[in-house]
Each structure stands twice: as structure tokens, then as C-alpha cells.
N, C-alpha and C. Protein backbone atom coordinates (compact mmCIF):
# COMPACT_ATOMS: atom_id res chain seq x y z
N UNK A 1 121.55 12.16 -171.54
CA UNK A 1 122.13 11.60 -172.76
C UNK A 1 122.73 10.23 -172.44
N UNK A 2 122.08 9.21 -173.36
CA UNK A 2 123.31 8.14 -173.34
C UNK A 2 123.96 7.70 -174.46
N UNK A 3 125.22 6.81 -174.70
CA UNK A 3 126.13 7.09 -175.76
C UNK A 3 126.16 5.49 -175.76
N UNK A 4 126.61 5.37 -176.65
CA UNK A 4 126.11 3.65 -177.38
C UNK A 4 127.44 3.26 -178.35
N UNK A 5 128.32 2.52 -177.78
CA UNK A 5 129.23 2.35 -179.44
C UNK A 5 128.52 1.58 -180.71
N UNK A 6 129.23 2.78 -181.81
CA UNK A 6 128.37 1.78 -182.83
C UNK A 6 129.68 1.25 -183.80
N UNK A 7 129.57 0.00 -183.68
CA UNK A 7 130.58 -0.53 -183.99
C UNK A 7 129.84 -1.01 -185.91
N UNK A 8 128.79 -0.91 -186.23
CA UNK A 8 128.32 -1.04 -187.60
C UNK A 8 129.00 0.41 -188.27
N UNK A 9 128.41 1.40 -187.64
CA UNK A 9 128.60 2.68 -187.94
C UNK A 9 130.20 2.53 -188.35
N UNK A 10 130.83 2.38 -187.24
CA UNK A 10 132.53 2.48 -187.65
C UNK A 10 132.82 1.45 -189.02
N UNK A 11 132.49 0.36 -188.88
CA UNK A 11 132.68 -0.45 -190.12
C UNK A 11 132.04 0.62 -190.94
N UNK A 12 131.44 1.56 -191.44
CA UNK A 12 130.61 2.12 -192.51
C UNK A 12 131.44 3.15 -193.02
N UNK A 13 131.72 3.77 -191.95
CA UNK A 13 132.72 5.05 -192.22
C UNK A 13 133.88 4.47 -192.68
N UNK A 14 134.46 3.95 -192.04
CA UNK A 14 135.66 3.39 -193.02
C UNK A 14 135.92 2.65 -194.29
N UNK A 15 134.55 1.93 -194.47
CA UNK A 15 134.32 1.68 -196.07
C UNK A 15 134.02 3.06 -196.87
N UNK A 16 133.64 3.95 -196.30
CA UNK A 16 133.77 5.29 -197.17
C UNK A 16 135.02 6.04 -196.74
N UNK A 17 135.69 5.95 -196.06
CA UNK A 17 136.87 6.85 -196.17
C UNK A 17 138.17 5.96 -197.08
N UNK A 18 137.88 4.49 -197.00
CA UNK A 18 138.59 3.96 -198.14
C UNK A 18 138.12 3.90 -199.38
N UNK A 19 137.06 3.69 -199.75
CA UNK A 19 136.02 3.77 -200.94
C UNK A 19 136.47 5.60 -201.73
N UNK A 20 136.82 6.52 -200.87
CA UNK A 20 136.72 8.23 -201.07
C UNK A 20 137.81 8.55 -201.03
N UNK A 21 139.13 7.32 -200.68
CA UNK A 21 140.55 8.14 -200.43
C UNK A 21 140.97 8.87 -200.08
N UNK A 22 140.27 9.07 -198.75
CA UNK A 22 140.29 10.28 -197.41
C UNK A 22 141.47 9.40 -196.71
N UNK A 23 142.84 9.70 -197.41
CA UNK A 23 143.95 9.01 -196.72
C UNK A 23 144.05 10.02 -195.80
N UNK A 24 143.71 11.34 -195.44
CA UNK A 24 144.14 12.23 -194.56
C UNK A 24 143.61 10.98 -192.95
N UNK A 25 142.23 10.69 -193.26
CA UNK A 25 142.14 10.32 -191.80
C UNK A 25 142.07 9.11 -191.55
N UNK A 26 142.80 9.18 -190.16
CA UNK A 26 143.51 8.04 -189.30
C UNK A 26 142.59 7.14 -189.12
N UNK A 27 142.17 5.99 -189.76
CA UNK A 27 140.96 5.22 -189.31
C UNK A 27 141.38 4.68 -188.01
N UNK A 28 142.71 4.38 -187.14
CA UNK A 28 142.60 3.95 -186.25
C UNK A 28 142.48 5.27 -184.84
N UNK A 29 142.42 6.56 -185.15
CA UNK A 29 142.09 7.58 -184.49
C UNK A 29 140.32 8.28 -184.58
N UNK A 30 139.75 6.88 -185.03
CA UNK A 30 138.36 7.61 -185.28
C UNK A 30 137.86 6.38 -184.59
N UNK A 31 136.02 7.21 -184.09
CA UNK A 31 135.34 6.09 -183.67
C UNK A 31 134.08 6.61 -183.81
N UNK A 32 132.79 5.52 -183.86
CA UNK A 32 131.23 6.31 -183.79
C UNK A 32 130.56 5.45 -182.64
N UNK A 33 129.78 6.56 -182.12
CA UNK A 33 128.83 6.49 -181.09
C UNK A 33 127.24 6.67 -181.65
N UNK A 34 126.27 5.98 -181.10
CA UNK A 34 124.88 6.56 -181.49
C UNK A 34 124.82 7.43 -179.76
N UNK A 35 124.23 8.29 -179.84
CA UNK A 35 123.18 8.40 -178.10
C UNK A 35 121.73 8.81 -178.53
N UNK A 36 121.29 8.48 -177.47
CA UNK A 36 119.60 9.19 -177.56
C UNK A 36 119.98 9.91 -176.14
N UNK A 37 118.09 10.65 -176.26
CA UNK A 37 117.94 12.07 -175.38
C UNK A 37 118.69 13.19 -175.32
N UNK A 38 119.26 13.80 -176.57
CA UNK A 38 119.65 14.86 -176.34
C UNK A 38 118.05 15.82 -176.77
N UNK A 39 118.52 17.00 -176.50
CA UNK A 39 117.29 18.16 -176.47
C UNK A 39 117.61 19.25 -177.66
N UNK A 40 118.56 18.22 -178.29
CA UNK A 40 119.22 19.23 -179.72
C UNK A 40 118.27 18.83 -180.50
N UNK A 41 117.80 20.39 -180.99
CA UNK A 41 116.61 20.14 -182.53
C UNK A 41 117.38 20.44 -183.87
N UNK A 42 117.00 19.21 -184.87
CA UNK A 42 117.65 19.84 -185.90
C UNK A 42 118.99 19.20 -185.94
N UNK A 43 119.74 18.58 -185.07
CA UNK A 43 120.42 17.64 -185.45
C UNK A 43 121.19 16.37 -185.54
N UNK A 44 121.34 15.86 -186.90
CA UNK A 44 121.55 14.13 -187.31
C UNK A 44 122.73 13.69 -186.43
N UNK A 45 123.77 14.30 -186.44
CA UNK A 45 125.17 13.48 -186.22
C UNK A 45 126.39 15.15 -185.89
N UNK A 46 127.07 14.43 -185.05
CA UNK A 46 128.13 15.26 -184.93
C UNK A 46 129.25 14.90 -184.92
N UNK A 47 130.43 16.03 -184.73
CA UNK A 47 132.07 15.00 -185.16
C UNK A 47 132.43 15.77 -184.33
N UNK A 48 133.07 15.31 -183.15
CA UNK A 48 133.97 15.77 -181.98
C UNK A 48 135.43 15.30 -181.95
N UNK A 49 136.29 16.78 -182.09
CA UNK A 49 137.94 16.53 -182.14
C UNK A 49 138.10 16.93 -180.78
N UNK A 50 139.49 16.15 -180.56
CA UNK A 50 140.36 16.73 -179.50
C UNK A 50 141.51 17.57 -179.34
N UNK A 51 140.96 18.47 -178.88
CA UNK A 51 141.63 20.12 -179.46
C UNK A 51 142.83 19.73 -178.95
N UNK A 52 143.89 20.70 -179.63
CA UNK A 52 145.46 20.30 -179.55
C UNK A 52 145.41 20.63 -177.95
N UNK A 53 144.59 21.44 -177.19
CA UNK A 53 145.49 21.40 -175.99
C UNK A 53 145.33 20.14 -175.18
N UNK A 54 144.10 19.97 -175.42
CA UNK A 54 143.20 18.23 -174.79
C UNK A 54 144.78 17.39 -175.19
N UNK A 55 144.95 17.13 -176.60
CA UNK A 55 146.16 16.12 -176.83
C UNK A 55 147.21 16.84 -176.26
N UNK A 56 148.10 17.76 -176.49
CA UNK A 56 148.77 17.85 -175.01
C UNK A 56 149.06 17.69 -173.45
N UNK A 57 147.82 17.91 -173.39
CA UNK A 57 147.51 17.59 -171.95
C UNK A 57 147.52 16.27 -171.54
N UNK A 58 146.84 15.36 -172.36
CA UNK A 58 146.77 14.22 -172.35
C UNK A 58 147.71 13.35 -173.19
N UNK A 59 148.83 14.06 -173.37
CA UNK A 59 150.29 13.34 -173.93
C UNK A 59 149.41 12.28 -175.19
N UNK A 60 148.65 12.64 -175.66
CA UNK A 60 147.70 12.16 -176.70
C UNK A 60 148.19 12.80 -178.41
N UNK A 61 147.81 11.70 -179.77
CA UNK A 61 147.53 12.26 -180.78
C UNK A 61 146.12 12.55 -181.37
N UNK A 62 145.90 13.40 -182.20
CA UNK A 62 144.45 13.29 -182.49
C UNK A 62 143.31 12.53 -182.45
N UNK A 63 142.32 12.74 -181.97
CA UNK A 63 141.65 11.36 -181.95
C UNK A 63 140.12 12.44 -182.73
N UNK A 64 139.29 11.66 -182.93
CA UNK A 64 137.88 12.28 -184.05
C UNK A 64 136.50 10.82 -183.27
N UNK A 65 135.68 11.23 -182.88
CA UNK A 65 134.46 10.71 -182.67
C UNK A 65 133.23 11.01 -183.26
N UNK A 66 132.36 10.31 -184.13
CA UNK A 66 131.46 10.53 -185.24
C UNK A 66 130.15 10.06 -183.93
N UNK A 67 129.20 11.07 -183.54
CA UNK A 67 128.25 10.81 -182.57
C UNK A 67 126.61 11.26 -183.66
N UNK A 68 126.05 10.14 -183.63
CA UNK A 68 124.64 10.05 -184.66
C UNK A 68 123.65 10.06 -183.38
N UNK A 69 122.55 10.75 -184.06
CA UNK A 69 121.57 11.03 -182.61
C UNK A 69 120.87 10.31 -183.33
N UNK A 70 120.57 8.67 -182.74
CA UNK A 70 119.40 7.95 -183.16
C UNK A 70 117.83 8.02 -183.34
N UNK A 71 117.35 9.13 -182.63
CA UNK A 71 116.13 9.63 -183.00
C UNK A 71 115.66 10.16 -184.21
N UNK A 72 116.94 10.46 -185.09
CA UNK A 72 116.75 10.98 -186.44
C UNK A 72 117.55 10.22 -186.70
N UNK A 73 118.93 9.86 -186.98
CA UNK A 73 119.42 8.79 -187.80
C UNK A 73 118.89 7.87 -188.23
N UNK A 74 118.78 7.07 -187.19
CA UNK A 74 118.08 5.68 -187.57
C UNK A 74 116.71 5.79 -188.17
N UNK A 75 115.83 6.70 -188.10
CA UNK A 75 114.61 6.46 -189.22
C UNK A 75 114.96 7.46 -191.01
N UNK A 76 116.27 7.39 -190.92
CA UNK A 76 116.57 7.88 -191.90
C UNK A 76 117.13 7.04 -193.68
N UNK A 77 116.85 7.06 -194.59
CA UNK A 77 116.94 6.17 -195.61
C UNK A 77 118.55 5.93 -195.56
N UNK A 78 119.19 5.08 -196.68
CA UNK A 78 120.24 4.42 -196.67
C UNK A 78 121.78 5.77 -197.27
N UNK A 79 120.92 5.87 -197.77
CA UNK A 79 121.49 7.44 -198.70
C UNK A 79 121.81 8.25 -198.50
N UNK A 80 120.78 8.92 -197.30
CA UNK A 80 120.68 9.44 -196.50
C UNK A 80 121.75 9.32 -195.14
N UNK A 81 122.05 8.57 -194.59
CA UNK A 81 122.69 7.69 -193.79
C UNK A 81 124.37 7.60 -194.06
N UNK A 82 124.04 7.32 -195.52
CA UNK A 82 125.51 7.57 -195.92
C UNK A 82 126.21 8.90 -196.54
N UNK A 83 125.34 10.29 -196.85
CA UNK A 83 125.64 11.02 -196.95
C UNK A 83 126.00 12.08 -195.48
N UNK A 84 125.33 11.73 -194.50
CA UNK A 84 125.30 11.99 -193.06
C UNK A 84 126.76 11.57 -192.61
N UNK A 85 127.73 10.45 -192.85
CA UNK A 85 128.51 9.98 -192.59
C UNK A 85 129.63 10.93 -193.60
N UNK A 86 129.48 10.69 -194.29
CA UNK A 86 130.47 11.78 -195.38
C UNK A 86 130.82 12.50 -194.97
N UNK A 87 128.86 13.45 -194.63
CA UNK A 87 129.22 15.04 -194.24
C UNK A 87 129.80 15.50 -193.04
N UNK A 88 130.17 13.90 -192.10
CA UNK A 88 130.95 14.22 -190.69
C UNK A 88 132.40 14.06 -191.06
N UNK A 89 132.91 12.82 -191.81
CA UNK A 89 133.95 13.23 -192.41
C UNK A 89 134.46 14.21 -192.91
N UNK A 90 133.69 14.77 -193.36
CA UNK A 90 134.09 16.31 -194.93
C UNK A 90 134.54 17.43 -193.75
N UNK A 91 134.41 17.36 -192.22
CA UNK A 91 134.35 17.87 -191.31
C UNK A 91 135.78 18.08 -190.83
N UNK A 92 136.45 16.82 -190.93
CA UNK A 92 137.95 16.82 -190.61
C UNK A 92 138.87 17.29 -191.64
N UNK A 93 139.82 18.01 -191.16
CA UNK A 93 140.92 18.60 -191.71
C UNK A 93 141.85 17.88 -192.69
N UNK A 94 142.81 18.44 -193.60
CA UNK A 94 143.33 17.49 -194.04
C UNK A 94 144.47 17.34 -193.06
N UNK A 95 144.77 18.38 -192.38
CA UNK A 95 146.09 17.67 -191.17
C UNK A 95 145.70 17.10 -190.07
N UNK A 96 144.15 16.49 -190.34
CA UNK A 96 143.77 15.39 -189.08
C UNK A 96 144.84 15.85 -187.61
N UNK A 97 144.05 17.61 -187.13
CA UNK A 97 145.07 17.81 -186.48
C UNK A 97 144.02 17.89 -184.95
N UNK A 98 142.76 18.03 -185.31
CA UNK A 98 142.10 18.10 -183.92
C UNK A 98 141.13 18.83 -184.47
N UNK A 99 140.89 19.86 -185.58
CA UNK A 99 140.11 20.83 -185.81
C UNK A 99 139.02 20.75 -187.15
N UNK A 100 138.52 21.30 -187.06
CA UNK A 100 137.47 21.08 -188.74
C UNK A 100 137.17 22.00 -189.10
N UNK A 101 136.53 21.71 -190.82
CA UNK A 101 136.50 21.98 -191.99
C UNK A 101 134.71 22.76 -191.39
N UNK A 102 134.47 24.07 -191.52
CA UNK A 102 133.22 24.65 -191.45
C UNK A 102 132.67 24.31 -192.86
N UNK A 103 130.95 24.68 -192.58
CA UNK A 103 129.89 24.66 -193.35
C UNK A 103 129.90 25.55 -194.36
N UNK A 104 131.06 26.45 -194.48
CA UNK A 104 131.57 27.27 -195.99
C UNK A 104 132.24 25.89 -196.72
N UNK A 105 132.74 24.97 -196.17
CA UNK A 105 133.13 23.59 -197.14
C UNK A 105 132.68 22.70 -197.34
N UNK A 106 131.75 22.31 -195.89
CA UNK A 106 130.73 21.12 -195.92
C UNK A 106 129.61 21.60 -196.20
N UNK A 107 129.15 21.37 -196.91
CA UNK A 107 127.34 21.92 -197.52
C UNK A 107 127.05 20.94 -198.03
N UNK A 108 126.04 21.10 -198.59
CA UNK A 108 124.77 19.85 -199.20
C UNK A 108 125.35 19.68 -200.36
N UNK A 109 125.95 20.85 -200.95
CA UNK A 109 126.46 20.64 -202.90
C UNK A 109 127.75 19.97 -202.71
N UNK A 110 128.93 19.95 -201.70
CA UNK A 110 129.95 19.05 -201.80
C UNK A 110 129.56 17.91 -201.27
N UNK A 111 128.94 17.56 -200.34
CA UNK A 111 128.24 16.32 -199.81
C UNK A 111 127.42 15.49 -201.26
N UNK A 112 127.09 16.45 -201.92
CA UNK A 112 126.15 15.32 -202.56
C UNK A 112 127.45 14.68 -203.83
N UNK A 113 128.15 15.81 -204.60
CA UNK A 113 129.12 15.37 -205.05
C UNK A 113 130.07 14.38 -204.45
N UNK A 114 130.80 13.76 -203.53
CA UNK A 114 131.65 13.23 -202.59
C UNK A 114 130.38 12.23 -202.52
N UNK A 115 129.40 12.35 -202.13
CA UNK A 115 128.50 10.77 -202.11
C UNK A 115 128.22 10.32 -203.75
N UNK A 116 127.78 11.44 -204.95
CA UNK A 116 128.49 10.56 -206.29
C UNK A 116 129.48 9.59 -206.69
N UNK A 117 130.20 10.65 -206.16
CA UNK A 117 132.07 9.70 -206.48
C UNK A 117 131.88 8.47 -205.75
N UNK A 118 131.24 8.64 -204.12
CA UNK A 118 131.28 7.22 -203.49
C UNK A 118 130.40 6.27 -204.09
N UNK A 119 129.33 6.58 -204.83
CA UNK A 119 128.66 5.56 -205.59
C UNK A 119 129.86 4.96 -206.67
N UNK A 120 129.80 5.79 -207.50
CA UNK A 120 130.69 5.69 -208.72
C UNK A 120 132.04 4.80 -208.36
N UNK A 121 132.53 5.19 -207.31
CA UNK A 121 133.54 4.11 -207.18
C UNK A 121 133.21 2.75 -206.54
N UNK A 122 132.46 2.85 -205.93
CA UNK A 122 131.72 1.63 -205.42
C UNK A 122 131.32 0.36 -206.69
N UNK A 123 130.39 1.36 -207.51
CA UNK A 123 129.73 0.50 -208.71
C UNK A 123 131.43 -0.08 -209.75
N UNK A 124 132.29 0.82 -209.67
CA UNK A 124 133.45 0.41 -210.44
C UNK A 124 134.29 -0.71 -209.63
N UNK A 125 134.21 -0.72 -208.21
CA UNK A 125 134.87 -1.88 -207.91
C UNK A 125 134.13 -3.30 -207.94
N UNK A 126 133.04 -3.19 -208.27
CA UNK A 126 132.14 -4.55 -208.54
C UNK A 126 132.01 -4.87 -209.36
């Protein structure tokens, strides 16, 4: 595996977590990575917290890393791309405490709603 900062990616997510009023999370406790060669089938992007004992241990506060596997991301449409980003957000807690929100909350039907609103508010601030 190698890991790549994506510093577009981070500009992206944070135009949707301000665009979505996801004041819960810390934009300066988040970051995105692309890597290639993993041997994972099946999936786009992942969101890695640092479990409360990690921040203990490491006299640390929460921190959140958004990791996109460029072999499928990147040949993926715009929409696409940005609903992928959402659905790693929709992932974090609202006490941005280290832990996440399972696939009983993140699914395709709140993802697609939450990427509405992000249109909708988008088209209203222009």
C-alpha cells in the first residue's frame, strides 16, 4: 500500500462539511489520503478514527482520516465522488469522539438525501 496526501480531497470535504453544517466535525482534526494497491474488493474510501485509548496514549484529541482507494475513486463521476465523501463523513459521530456512525445510519437513502441538501444549498448560495 501507498498513501498519498490529498490535499484537493481535503479542500472538498470541507466545502461539504461547511456547505452541510456538520459543525460537529473538527475540520482542523480531519485529513484525506488517496493510496493505491490495496487487495480490498469492493471498496471506494474509508474513515479511520483514533480510538480514545490511541488519544490517551498519545496525550492526543480526536483526530479522523478520510483514505479513497484511487483505483475506484478516481474513475468515478463527480457525484459520485461527492457522495463518497459525505458517506465518510455521515461516518463520524456527533461527539467527534474517535468512533462512528454504522451502516444502520449511513446507507445509500441518507447519503443520497444529505447529497440533495448539499446540492440545494450549494445552488442557493449562488
Amino acid at each position: 500500500m501507498k498513501y498519498y496526501p490529498a490535499f484537493d480531497l481535503e479542500l472538498k470535504t470541507k466545502e461539504i462539511i461547511r456547505t452541510l453544517r456538520m459543525s460537529h466535525v473538527r475540520e482542523d482534526r480531519i485529513a484525506c489520503f488517496k493510496s493505491s494497491g490495496t487487495s480490498s474488493r469492493g471498496v471506494i474510501a474509508r474513515c479511520h478514527g483514533l480510538s480514545k485509548i490511541q488519544q490517551l496514549g498519545l496525550k492526543t484529541e480526536p483526530f479522523y482520516v478520510i483514505e479513497f482507494i484511487t483505483e475506484v475513486f478516481d474513475r468515478m463521476s463527480e457525484e459520485e465522488k461527492t457522495k463518497t465523501i459525505i458517506h465518510e463523513l455521515m461516518h463520524i459521530p456527533n461527539n467527534f469522539g474517535g468512533g462512528f456512525r454504522h451502516h444502520n445510519f449511513v446507507n445509500r437513502k441518507s447519503v443520497d438525501k444529505m447529497y440533495k441538501l448539499f446540492k440545494d444549498l450549494k445552488n442557493e448560495n449562488h
